[in-house]
Protein backbone atom coordinates (compact mmCIF):
# COMPACT_ATOMS: atom_id res chain seq x y z
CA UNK A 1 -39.49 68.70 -76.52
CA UNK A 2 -37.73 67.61 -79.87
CA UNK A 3 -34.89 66.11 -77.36
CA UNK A 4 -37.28 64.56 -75.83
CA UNK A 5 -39.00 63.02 -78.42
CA UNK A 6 -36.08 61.56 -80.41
CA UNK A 7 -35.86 59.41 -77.15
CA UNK A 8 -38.76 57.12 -78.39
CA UNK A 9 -38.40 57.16 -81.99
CA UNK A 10 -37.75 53.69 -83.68
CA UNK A 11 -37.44 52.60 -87.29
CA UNK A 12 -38.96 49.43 -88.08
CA UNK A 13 -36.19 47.16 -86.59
CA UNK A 14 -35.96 48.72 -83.59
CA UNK A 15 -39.69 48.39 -82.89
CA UNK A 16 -39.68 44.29 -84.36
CA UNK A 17 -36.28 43.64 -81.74
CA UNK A 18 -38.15 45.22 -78.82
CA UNK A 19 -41.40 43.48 -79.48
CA UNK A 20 -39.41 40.29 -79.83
CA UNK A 21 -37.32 41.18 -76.29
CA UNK A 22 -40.97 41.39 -74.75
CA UNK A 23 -42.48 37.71 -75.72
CA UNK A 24 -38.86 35.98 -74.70
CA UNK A 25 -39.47 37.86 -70.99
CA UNK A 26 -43.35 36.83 -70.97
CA UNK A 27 -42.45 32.86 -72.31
CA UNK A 28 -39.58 32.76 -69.19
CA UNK A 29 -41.98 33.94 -66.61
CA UNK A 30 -44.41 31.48 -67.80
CA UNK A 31 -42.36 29.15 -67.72
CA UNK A 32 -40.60 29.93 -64.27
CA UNK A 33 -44.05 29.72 -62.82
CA UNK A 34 -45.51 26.75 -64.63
CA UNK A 35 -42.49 24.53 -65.32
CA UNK A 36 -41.24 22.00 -62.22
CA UNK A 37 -37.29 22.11 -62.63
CA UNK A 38 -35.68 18.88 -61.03
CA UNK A 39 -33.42 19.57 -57.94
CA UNK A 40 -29.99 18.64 -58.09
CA UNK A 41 -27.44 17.95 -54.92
CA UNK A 42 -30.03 17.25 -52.06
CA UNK A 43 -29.72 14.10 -49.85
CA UNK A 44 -32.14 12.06 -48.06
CA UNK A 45 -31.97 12.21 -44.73
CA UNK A 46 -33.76 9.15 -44.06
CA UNK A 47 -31.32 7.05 -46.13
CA UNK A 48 -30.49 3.75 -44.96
CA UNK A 49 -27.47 4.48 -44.56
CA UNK A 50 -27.46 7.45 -42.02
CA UNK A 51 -29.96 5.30 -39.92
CA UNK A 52 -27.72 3.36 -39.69
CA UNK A 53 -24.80 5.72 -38.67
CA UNK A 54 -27.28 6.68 -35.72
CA UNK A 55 -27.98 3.17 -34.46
CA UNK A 56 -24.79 2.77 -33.92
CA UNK A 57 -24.31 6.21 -32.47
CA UNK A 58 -27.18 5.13 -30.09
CA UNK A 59 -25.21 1.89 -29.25
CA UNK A 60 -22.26 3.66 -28.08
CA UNK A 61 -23.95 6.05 -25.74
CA UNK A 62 -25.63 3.45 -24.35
CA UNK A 63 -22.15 1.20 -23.64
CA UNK A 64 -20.69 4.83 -22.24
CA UNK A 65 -23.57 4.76 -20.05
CA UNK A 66 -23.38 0.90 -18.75
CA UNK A 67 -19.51 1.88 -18.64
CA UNK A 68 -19.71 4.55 -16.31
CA UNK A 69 -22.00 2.56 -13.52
CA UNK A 70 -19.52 1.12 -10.78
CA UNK A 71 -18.59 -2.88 -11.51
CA UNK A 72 -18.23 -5.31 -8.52
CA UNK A 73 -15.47 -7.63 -8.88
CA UNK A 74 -15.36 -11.32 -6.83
CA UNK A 75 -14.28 -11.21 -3.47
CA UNK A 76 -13.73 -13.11 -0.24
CA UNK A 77 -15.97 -12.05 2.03
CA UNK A 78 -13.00 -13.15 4.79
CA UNK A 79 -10.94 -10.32 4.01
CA UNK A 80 -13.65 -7.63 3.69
CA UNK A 81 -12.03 -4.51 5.27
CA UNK A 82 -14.30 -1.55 6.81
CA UNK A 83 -14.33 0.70 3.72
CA UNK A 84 -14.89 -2.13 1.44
CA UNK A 85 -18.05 -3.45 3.38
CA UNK A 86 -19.27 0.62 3.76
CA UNK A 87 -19.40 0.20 -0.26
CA UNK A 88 -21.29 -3.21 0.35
CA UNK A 89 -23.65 -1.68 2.44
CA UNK A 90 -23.17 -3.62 5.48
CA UNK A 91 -23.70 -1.58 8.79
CA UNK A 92 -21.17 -1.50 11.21
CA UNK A 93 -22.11 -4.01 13.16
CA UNK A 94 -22.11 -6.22 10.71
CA UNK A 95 -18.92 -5.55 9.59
CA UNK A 96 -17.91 -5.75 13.74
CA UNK A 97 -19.12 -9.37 14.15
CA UNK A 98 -17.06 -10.18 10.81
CA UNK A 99 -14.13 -8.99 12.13
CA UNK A 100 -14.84 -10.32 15.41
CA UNK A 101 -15.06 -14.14 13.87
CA UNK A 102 -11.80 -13.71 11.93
CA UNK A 103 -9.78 -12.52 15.21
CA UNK A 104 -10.19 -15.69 16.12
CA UNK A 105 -8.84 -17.39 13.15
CA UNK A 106 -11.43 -18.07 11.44
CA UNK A 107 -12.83 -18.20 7.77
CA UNK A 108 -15.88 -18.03 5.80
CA UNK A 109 -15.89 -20.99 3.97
CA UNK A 110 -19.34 -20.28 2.62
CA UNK A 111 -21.91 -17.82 1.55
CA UNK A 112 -24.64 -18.89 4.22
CA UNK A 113 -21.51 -18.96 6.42
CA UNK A 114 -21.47 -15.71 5.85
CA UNK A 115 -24.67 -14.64 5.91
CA UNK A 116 -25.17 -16.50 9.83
CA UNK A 117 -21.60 -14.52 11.28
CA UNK A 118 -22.68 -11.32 9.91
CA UNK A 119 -26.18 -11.25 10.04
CA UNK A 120 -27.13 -9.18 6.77
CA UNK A 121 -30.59 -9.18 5.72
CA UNK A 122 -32.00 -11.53 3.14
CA UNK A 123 -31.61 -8.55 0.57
CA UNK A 124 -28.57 -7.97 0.73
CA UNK A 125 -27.42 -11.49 0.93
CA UNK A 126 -28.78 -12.05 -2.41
CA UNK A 127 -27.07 -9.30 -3.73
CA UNK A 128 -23.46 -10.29 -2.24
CA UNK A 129 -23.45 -14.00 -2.83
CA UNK A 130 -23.21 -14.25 -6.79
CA UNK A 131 -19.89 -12.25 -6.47
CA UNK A 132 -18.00 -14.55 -3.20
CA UNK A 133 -15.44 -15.94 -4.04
CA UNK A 134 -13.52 -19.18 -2.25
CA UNK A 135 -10.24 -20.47 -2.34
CA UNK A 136 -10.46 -23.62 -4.61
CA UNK A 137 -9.83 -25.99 -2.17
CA UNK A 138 -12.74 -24.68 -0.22
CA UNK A 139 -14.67 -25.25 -3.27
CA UNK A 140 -13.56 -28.23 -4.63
CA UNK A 141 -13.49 -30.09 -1.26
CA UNK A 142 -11.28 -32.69 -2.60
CA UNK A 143 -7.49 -32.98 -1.41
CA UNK A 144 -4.91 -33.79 -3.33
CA UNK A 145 -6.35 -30.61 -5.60
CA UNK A 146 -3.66 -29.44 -8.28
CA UNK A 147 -3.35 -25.58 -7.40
CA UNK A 148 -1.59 -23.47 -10.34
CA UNK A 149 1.08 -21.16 -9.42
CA UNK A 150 3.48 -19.16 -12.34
CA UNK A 151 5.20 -21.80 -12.63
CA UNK A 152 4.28 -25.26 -12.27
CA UNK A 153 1.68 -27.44 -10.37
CA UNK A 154 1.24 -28.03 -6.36
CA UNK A 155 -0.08 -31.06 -5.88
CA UNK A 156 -1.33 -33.04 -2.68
CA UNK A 157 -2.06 -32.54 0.50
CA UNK A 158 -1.66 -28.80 2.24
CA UNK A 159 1.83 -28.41 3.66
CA UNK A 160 2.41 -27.17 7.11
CA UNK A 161 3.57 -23.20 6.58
CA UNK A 162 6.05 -24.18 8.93
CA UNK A 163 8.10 -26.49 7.33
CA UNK A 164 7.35 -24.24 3.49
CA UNK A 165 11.11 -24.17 1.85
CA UNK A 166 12.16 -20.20 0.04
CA UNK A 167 11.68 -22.43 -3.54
CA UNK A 168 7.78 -23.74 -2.14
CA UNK A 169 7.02 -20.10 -1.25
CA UNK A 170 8.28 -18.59 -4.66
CA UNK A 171 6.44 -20.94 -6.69
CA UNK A 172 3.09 -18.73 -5.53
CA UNK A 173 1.98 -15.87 -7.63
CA UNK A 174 3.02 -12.59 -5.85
CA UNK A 175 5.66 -13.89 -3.92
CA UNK A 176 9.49 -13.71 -4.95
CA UNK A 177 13.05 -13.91 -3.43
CA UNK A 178 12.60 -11.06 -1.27
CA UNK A 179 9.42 -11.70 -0.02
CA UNK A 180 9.93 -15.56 0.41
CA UNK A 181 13.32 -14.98 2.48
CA UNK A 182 11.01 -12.25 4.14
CA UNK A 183 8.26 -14.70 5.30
CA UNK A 184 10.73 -17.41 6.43
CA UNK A 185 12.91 -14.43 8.37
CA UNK A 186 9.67 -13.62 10.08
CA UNK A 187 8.86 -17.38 11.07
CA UNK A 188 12.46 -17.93 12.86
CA UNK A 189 11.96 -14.65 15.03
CA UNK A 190 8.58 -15.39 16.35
CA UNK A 191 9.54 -19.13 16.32
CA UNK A 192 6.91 -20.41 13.80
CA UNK A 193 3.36 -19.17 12.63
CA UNK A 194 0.65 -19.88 15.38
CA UNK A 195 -2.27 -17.90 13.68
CA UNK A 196 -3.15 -16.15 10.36
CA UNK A 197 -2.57 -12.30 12.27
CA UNK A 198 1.54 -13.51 12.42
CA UNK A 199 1.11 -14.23 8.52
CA UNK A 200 -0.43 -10.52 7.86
CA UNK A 201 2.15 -8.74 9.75
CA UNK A 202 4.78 -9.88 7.64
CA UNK A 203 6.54 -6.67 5.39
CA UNK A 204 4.77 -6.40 2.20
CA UNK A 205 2.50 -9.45 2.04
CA UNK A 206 -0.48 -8.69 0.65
CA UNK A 207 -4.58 -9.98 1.63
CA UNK A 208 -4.51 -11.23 -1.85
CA UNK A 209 -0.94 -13.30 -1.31
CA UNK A 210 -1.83 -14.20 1.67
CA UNK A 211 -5.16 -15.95 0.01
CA UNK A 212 -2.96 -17.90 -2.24
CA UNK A 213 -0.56 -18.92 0.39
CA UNK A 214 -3.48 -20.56 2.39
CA UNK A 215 -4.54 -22.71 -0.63
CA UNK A 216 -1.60 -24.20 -0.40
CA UNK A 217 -0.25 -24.08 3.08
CA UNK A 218 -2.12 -24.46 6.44
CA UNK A 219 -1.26 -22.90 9.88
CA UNK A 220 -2.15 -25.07 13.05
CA UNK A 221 -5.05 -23.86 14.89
CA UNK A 222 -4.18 -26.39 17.85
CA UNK A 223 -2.06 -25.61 20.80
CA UNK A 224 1.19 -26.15 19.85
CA UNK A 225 4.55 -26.21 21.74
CA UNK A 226 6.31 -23.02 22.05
CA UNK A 227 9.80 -23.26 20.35
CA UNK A 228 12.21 -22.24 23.36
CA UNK A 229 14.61 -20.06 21.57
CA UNK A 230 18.33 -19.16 22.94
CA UNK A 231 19.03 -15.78 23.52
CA UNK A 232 22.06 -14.33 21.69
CA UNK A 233 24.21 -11.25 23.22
CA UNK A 234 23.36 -8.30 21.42
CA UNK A 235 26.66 -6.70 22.38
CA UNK A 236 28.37 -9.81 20.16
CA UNK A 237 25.90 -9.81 17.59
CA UNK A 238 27.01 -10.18 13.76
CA UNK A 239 25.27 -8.31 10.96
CA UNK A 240 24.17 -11.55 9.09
CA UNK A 241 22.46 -12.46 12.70
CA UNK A 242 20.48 -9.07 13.14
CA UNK A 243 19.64 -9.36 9.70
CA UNK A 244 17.59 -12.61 10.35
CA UNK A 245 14.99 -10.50 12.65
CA UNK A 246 12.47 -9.43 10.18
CA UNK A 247 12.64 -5.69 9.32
CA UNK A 248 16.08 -5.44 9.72
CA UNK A 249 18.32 -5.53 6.23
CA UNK A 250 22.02 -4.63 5.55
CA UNK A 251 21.72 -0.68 5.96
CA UNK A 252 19.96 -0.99 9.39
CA UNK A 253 22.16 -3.97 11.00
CA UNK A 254 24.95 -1.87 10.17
CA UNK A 255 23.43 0.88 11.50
CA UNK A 256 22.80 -0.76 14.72
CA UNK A 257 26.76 -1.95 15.01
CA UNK A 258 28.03 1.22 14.15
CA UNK A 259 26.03 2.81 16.84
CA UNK A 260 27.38 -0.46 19.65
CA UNK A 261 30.68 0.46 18.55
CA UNK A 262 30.33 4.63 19.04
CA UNK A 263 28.53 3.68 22.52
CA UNK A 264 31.20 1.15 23.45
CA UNK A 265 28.42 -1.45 24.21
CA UNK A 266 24.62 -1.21 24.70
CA UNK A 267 24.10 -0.85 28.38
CA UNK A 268 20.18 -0.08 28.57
CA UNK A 269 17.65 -2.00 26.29
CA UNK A 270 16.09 1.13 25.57
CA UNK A 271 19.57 2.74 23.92
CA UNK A 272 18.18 0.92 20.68
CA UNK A 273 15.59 3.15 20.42
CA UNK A 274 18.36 5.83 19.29
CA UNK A 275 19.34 3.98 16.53
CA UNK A 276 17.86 6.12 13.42
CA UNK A 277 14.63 3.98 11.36
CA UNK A 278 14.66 1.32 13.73
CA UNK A 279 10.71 1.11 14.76
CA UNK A 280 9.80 -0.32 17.69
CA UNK A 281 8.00 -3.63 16.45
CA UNK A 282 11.53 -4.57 14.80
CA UNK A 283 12.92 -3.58 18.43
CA UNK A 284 10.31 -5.91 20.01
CA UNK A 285 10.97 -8.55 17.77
CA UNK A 286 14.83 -8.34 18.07
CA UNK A 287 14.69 -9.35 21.57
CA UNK A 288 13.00 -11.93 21.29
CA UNK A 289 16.57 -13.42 19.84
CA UNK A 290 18.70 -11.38 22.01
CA UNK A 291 19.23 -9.58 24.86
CA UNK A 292 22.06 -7.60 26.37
CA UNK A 293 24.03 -10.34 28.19
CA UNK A 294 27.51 -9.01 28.38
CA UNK A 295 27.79 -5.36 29.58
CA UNK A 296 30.17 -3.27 28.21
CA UNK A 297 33.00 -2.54 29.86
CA UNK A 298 33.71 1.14 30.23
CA UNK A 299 36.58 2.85 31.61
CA UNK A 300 34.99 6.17 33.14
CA UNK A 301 36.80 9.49 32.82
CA UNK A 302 37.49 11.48 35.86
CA UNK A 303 35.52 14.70 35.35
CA UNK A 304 38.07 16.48 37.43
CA UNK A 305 41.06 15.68 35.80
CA UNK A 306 39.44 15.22 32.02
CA UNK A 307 40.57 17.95 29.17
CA UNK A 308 37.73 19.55 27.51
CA UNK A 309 38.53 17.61 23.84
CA UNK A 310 38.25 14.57 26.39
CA UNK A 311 34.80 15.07 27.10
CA UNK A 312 33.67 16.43 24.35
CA UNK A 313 34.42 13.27 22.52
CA UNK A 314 32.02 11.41 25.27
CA UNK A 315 29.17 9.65 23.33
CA UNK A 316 25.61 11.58 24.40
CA UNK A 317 27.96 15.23 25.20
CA UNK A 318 27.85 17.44 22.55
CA UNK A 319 30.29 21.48 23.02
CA UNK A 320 27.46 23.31 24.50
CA UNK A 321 27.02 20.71 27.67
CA UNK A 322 31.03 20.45 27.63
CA UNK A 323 30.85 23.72 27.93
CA UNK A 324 28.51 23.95 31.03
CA UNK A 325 30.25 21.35 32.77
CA UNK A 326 33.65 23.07 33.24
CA UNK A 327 31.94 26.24 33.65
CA UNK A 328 30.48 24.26 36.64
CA UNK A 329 34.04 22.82 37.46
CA UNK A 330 35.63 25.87 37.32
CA UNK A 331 33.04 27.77 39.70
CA UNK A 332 33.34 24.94 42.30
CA UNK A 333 36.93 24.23 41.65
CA UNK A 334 36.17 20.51 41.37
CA UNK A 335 32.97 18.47 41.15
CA UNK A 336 32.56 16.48 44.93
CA UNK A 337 30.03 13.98 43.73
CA UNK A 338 28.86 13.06 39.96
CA UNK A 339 25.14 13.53 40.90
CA UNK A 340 26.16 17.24 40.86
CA UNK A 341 25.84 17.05 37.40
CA UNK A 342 22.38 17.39 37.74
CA UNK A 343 22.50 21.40 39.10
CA UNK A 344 23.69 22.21 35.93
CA UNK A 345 21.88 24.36 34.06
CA UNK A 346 20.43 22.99 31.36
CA UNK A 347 21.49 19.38 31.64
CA UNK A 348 19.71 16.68 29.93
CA UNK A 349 18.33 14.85 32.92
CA UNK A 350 16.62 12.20 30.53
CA UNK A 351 20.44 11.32 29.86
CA UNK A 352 22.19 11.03 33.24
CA UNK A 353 22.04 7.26 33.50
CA UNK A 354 23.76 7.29 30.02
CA UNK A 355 26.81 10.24 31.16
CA UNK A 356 27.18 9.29 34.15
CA UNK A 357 28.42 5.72 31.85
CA UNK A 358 31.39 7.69 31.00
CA UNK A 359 32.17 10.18 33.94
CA UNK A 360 33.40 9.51 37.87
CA UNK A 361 33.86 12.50 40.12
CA UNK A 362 37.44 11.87 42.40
């Protein structure tokens, strides 16, 4: 108990520093309670500054939005193509009687034009029209029009296509050495452009070029008189002649007279159809300037008498038919007639007219 005791005995300063301790706790409690301390650090949120911030947050999302909603550019409604009238939303049978109209070589030259070929509703006319888009001299109706080009100025009247020099041609945006000497190539095979469809196929020309062409040049819709052209021997043919046929450039026309030379002469029309990456519209087109005039002149090997090398170096043989054939000889002893050729085995009957070029049976 006396331990205990001495645990809570205080002399006179003791007791005044503990009474003291107590009114300093009671007057900061008070005052914790009672007293409004000022805040320091906090931020308006409603400054005018962040409202500010989000307006222009706002703005953006709203551009994002406007941004992300498909844009329709001006067109010509005579070059609308299926897919792009699908997007339109034309049907197809509007799209059909378009299409039908231009085959014929014409052009909408203006938005109720348009509206009286097709046949699309009032709705969608309305829709369409502020975005066609006409050549200028459609628009302007005025000759004599200057049209820009990259370069300089046309001015005047249209020019016939036909008589349009390489310089005329580059002097339109799009168009530049190669594609000029293309479209004037293309003109000398088919002997002059009749219709629009001649200007289209040519390699590379765009819709768009095309367009621009046709602001300054015009094709002839009347009957005009076919240019007779003089057929040129395909057996003597040059390079620089075959390269005038459009679709045919240095790589190919050499082609084709290496091939001539490894078949000693073309004897069939349809031999050009082996040379490799010659299609068969720059086939058709090539004969409209030649034709095979000459035929070659080939010395035919007797079959009976020929050494295997001998053959083998025959163009359209290759060792496996070699082989065949003087397996045949040898079985027979000789070969009475050529047309025997055709019991073999295995022969290529698709190329018997083309042997049979290079072979005799005596």
């Amino acid at each position: 108990m006396k331990n205990i005791k001495s645990h809570f005995e205080y002399n006179k300063n003791q007791r005044s520093g503990i009474l003291l301790l107590g009114i300093l706790i009671v007057i900061l409690q008070l005052m914790y309670y009672f007293v409004d301390f000022p805040t320091t650090g906090t931020q308006d949120i409603n400054t005018s500054k962040i409202l500010a911030i989000q307006i222009k947050i706002d703005s953006l999302k709203v551009r994002e939005i406007a941004n992300r909603k498909p844009k329709r550019h001006p067109f010509n409604p005579s070059f609308i193509t299926d897919y792009k009238g699908y997007k339109l939303g034309m049907s197809i049978q509007e799209i059909d009687r378009l299409h039908t109209f231009r085959k014929k070589g014409n052009y909408i030259n203006s938005a109720k034009q348009f509206q009286k070929v097709t046949g699309v509703s009032d709705s969608l006319f309305k829709k369409l029209k502020p975005y066609f888009k006409f050549p200028d001299w459609i628009t302007n109706k005025k000759r004599g029009t200057s049209y820009k080009s990259k370069n300089n100025f046309f001015k005047g009247v249209k020019k016939d296509i036909n008589l349009a020099t390489k310089d005329e041609l580059q002097k339109i945006i799009g168009i530049g050495e190669k594609l000029s000497a293309r479209i004037l190539k293309f003109k000398t095979s088919i002997g002059g452009y009749h219709n629009i469809e001649q200007l289209n196929k040519v390699y590379g020309l765009k819709p768009k070029v095309v367009t621009k062409i046709l602001e300054i040049f015009y094709i002839k819709k009347e009957k005009t008189i076919p240019v007779k052209v003089e057929l040129k021997d395909l057996n003597k043919a040059t390079a620089s002649e075959l390269k005038l046929i459009n679709g045919i450039g240095d790589k190919l026309a050499t082609r084709i007279i290496k091939f001539r030379k490894s078949i000693n002469g073309f004897y069939f029309k349809d031999q050009l159809n082996e040379v490799f990456g010659l299609n068969p519209e720059v086939i058709s087109l090539l004969f409209k300037q030649f034709k095979i005039i000459s035929k070659p002149n080939i010395t035919k090997l007797n079959i009976n008498e020929a050494k295997f090398k001998e053959v083998l170096h025959l163009p359209y043989i290759d060792y496996e038919l070699t082989k065949k054939i003087f397996d045949y000889r040898d079985e027979f002893a000789e070969i009475q007639n050529i047309e025997e050729l055709k019991k073999i085995e295995g022969f290529p009957l698709d190329k018997y007219d083309r042997i049979v070029l290079y072979l005799k049976a005596e």
